[in-house]
Protein backbone atom coordinates (compact mmCIF):
# COMPACT_ATOMS: atom_id res chain seq x y z
CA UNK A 1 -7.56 -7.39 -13.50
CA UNK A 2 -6.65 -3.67 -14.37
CA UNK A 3 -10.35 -2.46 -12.99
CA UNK A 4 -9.74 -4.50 -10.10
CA UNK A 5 -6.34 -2.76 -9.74
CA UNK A 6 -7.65 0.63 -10.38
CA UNK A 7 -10.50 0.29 -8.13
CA UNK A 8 -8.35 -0.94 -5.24
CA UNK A 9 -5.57 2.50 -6.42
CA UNK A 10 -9.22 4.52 -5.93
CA UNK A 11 -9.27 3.06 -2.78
CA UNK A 12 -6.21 3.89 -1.39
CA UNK A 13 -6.66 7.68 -2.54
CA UNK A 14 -9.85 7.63 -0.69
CA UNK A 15 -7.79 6.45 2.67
CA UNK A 16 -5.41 8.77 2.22
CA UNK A 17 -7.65 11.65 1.75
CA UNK A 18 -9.14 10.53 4.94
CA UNK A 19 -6.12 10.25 6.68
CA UNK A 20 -5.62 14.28 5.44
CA UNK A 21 -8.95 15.52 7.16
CA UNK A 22 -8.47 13.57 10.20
CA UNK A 23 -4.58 15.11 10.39
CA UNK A 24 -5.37 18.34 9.05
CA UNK A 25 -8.63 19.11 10.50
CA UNK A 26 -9.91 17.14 12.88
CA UNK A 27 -6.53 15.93 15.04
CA UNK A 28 -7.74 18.09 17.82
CA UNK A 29 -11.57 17.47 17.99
CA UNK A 30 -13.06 14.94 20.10
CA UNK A 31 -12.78 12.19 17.02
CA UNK A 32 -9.46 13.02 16.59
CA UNK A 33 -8.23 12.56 19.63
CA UNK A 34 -10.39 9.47 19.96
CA UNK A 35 -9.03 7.99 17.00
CA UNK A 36 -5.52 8.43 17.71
CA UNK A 37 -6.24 7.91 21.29
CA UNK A 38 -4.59 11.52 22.11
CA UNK A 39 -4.78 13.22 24.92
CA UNK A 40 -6.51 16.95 24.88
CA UNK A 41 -3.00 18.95 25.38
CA UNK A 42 -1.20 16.72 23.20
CA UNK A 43 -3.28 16.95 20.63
CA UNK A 44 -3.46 20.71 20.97
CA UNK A 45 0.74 20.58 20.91
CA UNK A 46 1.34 18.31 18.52
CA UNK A 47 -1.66 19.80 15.54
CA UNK A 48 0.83 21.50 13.26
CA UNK A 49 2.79 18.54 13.45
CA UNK A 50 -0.18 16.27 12.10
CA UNK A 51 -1.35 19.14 10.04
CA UNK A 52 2.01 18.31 7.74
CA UNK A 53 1.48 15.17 7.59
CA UNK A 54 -1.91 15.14 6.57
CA UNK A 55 -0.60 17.26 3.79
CA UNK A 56 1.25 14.92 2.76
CA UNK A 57 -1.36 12.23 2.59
CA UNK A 58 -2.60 14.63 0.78
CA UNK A 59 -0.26 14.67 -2.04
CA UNK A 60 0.11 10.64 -1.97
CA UNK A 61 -3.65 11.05 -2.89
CA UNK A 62 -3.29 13.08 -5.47
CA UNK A 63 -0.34 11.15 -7.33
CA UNK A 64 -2.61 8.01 -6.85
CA UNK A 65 -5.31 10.19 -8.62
CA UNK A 66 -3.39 11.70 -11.20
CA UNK A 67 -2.10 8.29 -12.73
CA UNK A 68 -5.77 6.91 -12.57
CA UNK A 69 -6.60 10.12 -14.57
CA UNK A 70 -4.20 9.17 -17.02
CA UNK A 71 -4.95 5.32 -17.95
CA UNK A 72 -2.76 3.38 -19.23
CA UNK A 73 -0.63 5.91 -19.64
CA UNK A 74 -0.21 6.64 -15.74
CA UNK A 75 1.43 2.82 -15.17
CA UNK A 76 4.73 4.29 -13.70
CA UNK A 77 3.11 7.41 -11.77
CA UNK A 78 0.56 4.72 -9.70
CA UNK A 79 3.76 2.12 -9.21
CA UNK A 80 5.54 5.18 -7.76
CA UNK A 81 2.99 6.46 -5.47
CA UNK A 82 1.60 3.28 -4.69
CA UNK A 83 5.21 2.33 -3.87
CA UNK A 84 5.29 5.49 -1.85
CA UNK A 85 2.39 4.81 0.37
CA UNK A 86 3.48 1.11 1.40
CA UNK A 87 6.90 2.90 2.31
CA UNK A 88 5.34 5.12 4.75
CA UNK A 89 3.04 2.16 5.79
CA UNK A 90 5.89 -0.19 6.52
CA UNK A 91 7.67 2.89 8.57
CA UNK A 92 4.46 3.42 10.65
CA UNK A 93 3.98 0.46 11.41
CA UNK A 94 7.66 -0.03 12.44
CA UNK A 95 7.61 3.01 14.42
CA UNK A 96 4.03 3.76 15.68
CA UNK A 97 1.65 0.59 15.42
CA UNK A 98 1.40 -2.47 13.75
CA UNK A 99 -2.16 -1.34 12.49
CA UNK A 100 -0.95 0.84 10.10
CA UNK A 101 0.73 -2.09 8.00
CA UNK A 102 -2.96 -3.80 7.44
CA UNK A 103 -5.05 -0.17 7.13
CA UNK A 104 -2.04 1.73 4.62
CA UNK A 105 0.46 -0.49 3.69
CA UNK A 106 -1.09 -3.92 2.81
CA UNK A 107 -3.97 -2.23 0.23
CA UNK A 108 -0.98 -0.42 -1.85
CA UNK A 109 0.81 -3.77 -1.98
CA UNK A 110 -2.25 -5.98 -3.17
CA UNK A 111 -3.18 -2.84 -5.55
CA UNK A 112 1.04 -2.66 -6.47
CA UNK A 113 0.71 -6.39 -7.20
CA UNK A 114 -2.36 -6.54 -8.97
CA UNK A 115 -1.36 -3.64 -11.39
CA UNK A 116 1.36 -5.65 -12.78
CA UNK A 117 -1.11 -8.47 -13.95
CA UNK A 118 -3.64 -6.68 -17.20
């Protein structure tokens, strides 16, 4: 169940360094904007804006990383970043769309759960 757990953690990194080149460096292209559905000039006002956050996703990565790096040693590192991720899931999809509960949120909680089951 751990490789399952750990594979699903890899996972979730992989989203969220998606989520950092779409924010970071593609927010105002024409996939950007099609992805978020964005207009051209609010895309163009709002890029710093999703430039942070990407950086974020960014560092939620990185944690998620990190404690893979360190086996069984990085238990509490992936239950806090994982824990992070369905946080900011839950809040997006409170605040933005419902979407983001099934594409950020949901994959940290079935990883979360699975991780407490070797």
């Amino acid at each position: 169940m751990t490789a399952i757990a750990n594979g699903l953690i890899g996972l979730v990194a992989l989203l969220h360094l998606y989520f950092l080149v779409l924010e970071m460096f593609l927010w105002d292209t024409p996939y950007g904007r099609r992805t978020f559905k964005l207009t051209a000039e609010f895309s163009a006002a709002s890029k710093a804006l999703a430039a942070n956050q990407g950086l974020y996703n960014g560092f939620l990565a990185a944690g998620l990383i990190w404690g893979l790096l360190l086996g069984a040693a990085g238990f509490h590192v992936k239950v806090f970043f994982l824990s992070c991720v369905i946080v900011a899931g839950l809040y997006g999809a409170y605040t933005v769309a419902r979407k983001i509960f099934f594409v950020q949120a949901l994959p940290a909680i079935i990883a979360l759960v699975l991780l407490h089951f070797p």
